[in-house]
PDB file of N, CA and C in Angstrom:
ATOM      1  N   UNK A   1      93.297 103.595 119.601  1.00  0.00           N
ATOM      2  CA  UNK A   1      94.335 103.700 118.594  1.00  0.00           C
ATOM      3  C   UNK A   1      93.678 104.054 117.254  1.00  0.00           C
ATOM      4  N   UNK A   2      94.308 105.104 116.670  1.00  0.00           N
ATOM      5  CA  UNK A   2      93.412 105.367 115.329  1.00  0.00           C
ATOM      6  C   UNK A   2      93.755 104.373 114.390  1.00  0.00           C
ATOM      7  N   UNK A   3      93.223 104.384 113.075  1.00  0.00           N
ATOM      8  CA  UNK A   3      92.869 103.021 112.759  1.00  0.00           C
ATOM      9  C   UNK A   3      94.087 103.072 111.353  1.00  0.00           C
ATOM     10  N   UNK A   4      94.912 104.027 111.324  1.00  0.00           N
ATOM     11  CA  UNK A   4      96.339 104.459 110.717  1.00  0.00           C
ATOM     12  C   UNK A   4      97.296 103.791 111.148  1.00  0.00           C
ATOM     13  N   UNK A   5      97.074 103.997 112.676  1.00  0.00           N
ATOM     14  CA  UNK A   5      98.589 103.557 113.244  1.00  0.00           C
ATOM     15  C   UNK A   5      98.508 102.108 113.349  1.00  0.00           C
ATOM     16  N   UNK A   6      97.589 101.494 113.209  1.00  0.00           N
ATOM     17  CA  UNK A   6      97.028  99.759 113.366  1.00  0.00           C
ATOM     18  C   UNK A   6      98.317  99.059 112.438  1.00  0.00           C
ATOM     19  N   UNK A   7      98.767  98.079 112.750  1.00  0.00           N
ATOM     20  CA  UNK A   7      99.382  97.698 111.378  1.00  0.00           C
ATOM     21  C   UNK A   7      99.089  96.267 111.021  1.00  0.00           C
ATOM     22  N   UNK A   8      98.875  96.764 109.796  1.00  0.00           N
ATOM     23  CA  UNK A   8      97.826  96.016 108.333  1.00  0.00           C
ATOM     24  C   UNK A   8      98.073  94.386 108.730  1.00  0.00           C
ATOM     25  N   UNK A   9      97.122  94.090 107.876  1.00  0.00           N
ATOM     26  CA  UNK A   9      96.472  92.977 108.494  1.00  0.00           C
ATOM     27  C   UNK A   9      97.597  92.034 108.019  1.00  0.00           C
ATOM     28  N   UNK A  10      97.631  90.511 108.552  1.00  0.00           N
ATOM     29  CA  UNK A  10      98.566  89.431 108.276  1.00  0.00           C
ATOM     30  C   UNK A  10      97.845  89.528 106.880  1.00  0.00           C
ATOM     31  N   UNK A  11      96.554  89.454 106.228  1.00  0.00           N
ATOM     32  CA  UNK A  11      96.399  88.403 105.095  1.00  0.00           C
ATOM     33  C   UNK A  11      96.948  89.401 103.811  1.00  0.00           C
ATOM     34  N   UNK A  12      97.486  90.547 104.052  1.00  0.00           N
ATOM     35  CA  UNK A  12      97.633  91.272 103.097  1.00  0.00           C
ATOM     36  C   UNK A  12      99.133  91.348 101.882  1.00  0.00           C
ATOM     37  N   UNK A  13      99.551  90.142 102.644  1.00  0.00           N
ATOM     38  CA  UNK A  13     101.227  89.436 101.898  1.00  0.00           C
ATOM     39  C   UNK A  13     102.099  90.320 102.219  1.00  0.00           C
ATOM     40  N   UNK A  14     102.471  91.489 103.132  1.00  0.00           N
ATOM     41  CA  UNK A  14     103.521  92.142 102.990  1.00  0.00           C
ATOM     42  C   UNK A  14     103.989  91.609 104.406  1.00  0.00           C
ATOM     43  N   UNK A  15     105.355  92.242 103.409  1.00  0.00           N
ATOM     44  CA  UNK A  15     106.502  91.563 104.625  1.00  0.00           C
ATOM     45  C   UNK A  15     106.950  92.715 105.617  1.00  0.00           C
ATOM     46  N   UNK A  16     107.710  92.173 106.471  1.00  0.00           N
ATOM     47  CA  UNK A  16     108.364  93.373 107.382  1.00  0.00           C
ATOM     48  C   UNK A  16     108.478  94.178 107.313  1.00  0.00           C
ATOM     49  N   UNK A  17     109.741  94.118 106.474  1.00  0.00           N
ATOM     50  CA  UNK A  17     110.570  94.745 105.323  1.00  0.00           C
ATOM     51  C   UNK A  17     110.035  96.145 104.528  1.00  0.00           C
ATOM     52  N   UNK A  18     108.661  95.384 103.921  1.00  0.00           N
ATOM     53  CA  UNK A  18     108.081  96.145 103.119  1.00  0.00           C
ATOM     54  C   UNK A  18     106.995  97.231 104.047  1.00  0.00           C
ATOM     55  N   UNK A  19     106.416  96.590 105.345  1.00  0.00           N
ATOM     56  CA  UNK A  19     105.412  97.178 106.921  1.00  0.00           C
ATOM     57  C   UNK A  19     106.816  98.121 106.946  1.00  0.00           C
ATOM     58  N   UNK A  20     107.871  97.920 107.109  1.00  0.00           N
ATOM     59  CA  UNK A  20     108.772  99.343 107.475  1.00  0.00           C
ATOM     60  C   UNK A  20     108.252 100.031 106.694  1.00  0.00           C
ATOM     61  N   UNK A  21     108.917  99.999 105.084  1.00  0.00           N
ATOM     62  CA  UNK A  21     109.307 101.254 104.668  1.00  0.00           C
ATOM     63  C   UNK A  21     107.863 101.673 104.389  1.00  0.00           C
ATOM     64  N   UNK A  22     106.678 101.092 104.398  1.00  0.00           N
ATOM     65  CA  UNK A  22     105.313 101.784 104.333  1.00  0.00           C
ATOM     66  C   UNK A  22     105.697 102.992 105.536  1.00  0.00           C
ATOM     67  N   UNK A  23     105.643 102.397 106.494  1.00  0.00           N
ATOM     68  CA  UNK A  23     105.552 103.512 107.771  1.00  0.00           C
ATOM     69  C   UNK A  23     106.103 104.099 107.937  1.00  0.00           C
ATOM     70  N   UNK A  24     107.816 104.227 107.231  1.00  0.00           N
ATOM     71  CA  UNK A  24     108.374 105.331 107.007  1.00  0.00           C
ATOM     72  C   UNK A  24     108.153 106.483 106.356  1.00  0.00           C
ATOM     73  N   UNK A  25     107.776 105.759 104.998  1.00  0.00           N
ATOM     74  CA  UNK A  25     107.064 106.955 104.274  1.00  0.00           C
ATOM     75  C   UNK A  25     105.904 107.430 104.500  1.00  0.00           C
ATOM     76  N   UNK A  26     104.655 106.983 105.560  1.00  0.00           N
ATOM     77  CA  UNK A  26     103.773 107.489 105.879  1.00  0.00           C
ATOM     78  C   UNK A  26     104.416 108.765 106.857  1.00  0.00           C
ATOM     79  N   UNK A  27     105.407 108.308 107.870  1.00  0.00           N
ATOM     80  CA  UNK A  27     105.876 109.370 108.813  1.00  0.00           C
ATOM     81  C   UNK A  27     106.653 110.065 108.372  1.00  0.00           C
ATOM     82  N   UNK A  28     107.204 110.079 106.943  1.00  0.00           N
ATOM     83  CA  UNK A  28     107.618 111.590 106.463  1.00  0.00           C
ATOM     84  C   UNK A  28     107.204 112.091 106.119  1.00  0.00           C
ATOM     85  N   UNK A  29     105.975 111.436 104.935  1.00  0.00           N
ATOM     86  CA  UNK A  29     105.118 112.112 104.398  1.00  0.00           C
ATOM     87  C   UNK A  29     104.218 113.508 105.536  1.00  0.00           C
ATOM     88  N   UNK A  30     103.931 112.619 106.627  1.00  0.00           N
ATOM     89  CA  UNK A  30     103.282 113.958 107.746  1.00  0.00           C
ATOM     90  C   UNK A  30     104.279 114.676 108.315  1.00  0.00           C
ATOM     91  N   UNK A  31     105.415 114.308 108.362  1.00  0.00           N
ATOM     92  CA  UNK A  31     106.442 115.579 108.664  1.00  0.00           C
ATOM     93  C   UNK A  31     106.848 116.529 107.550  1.00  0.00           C
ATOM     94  N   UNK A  32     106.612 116.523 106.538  1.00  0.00           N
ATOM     95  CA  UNK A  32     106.472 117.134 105.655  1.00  0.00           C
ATOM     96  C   UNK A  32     104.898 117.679 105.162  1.00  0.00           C
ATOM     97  N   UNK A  33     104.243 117.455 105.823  1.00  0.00           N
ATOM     98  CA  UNK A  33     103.104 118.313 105.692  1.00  0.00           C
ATOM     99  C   UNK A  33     102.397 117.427 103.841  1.00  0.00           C
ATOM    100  N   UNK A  34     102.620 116.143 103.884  1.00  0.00           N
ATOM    101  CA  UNK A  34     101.230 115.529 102.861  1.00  0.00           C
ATOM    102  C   UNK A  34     102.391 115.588 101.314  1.00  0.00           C
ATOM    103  N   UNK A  35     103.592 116.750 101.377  1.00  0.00           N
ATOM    104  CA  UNK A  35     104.070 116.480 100.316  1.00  0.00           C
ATOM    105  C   UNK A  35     104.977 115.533 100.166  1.00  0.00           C
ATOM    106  N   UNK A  36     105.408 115.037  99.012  1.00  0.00           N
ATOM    107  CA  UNK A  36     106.609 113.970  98.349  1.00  0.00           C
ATOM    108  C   UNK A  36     107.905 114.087  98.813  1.00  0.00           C
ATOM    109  N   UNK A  37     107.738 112.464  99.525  1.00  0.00           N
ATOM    110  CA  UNK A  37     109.563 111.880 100.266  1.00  0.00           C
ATOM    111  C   UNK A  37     110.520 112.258  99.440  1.00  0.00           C
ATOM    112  N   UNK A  38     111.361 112.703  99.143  1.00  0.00           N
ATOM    113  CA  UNK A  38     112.674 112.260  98.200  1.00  0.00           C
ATOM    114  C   UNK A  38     113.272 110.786  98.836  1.00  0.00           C
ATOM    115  N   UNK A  39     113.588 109.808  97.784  1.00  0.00           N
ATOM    116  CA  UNK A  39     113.672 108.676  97.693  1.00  0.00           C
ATOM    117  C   UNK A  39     115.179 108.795  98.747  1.00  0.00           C
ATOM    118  N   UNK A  40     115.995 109.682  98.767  1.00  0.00           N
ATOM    119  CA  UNK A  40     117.112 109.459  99.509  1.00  0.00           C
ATOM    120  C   UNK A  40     117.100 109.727 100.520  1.00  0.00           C
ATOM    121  N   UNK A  41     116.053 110.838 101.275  1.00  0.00           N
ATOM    122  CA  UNK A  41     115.523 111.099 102.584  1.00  0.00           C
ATOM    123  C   UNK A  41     114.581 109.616 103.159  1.00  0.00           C
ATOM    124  N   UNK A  42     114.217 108.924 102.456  1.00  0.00           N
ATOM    125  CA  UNK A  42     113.550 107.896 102.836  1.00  0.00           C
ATOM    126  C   UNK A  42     114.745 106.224 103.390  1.00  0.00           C
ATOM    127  N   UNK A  43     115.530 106.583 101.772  1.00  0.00           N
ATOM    128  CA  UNK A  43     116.795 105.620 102.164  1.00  0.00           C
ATOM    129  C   UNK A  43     117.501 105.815 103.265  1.00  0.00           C
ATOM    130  N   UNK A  44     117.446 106.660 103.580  1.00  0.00           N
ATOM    131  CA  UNK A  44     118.185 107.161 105.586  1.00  0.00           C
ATOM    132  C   UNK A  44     117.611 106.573 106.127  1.00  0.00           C
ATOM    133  N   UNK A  45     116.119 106.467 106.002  1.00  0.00           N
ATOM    134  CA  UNK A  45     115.480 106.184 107.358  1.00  0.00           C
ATOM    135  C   UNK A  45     115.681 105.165 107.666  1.00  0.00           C
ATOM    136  N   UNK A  46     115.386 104.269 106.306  1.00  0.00           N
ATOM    137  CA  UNK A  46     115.382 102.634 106.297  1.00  0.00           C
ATOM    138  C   UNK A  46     116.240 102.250 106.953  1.00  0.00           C
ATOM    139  N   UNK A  47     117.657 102.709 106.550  1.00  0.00           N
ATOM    140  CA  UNK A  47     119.030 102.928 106.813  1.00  0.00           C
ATOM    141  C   UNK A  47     119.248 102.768 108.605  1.00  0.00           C
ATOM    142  N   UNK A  48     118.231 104.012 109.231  1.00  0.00           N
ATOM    143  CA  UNK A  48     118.360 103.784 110.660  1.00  0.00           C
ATOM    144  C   UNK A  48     118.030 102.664 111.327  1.00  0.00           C
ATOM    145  N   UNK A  49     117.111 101.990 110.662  1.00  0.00           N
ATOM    146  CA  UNK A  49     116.369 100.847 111.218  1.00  0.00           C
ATOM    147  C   UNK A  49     117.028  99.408 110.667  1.00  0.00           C
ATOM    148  N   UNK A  50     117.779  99.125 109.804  1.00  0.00           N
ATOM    149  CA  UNK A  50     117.682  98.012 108.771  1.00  0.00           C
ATOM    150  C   UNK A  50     118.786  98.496 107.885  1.00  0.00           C
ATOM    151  N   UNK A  51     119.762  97.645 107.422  1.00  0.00           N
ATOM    152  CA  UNK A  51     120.917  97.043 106.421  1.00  0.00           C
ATOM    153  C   UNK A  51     119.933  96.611 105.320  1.00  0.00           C
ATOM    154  N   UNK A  52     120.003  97.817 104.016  1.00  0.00           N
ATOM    155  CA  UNK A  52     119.619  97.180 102.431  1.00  0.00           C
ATOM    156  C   UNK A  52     120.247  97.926 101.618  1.00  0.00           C
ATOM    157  N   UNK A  53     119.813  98.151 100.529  1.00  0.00           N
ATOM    158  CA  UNK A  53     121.028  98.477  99.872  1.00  0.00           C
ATOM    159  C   UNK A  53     120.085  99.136  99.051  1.00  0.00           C
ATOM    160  N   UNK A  54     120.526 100.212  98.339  1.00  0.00           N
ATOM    161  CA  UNK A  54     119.223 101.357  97.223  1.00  0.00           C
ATOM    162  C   UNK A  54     118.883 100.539  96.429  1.00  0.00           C
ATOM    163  N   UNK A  55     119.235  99.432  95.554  1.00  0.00           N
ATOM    164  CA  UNK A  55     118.707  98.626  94.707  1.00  0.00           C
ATOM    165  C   UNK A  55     117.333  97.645  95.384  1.00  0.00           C
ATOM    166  N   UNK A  56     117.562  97.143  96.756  1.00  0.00           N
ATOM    167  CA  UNK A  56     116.173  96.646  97.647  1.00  0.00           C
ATOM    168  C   UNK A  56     115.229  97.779  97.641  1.00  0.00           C
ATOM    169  N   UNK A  57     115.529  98.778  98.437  1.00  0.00           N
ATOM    170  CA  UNK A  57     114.490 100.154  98.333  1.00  0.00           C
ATOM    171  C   UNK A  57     113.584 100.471  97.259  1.00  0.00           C
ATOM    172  N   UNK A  58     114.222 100.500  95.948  1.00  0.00           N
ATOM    173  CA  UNK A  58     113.577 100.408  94.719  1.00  0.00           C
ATOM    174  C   UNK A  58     113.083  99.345  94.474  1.00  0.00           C
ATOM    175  N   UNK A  59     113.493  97.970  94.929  1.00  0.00           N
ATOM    176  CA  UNK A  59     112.351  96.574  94.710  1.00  0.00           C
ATOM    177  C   UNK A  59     111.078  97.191  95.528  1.00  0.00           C
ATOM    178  N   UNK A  60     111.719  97.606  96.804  1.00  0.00           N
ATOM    179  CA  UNK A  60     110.480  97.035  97.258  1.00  0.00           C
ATOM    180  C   UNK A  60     109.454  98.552  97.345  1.00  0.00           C
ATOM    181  N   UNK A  61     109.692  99.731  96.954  1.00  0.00           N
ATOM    182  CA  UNK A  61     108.973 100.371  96.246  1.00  0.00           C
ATOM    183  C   UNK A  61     108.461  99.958  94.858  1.00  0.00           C
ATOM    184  N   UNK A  62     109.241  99.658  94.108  1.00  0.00           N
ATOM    185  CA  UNK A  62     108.317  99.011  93.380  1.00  0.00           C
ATOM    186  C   UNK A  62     107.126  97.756  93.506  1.00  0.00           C
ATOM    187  N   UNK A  63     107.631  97.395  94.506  1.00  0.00           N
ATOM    188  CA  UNK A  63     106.569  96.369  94.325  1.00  0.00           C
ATOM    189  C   UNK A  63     105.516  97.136  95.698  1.00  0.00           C
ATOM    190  N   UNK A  64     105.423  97.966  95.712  1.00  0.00           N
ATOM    191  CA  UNK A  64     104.443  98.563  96.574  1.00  0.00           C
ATOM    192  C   UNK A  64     103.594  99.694  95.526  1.00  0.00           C
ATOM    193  N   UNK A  65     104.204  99.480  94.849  1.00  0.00           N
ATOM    194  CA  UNK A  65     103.369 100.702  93.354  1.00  0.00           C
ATOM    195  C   UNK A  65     103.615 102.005  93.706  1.00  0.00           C
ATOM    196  N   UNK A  66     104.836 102.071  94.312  1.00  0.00           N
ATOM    197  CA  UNK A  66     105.042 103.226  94.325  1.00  0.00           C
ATOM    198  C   UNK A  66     106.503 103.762  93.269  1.00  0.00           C
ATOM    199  N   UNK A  67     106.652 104.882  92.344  1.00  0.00           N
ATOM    200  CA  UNK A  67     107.688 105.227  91.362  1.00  0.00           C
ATOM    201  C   UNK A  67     107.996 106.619  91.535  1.00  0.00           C
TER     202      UNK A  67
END
């Protein structure tokens, strides 16, 4: 297993929640060839997987340092 698809370690404080939408945006990011999610193409995805609401999405991008 390459050492990408591994998912991150327990001691690293993130939650589920937050292990999703990392891996979402890692797997659009490569379906798009390395360039930038649009935040509402990303809110779908979440969307397929999980009930939140665009105001969570933006928490929890923000609190992933991502803007």
């Amino acid at each position: 297993m390459p050492y990408w698809d591994r998912p991150p370690d327990v001691r690293d404080g993130l939650t589920p929640t937050l292990r999703l939408v990392l891996r979402l945006l890692r797997d659009a990011q490569r379906e798009r060839g390395g360039r930038s999610v649009p935040t509402a193409l990303l809110y779908g995805r979440v969307l397929e997987h999980m009930a939140m609401s665009e105001h969570e999405l933006m928490v929890c991008l923000g609190r992933l340092g991502i803007d």
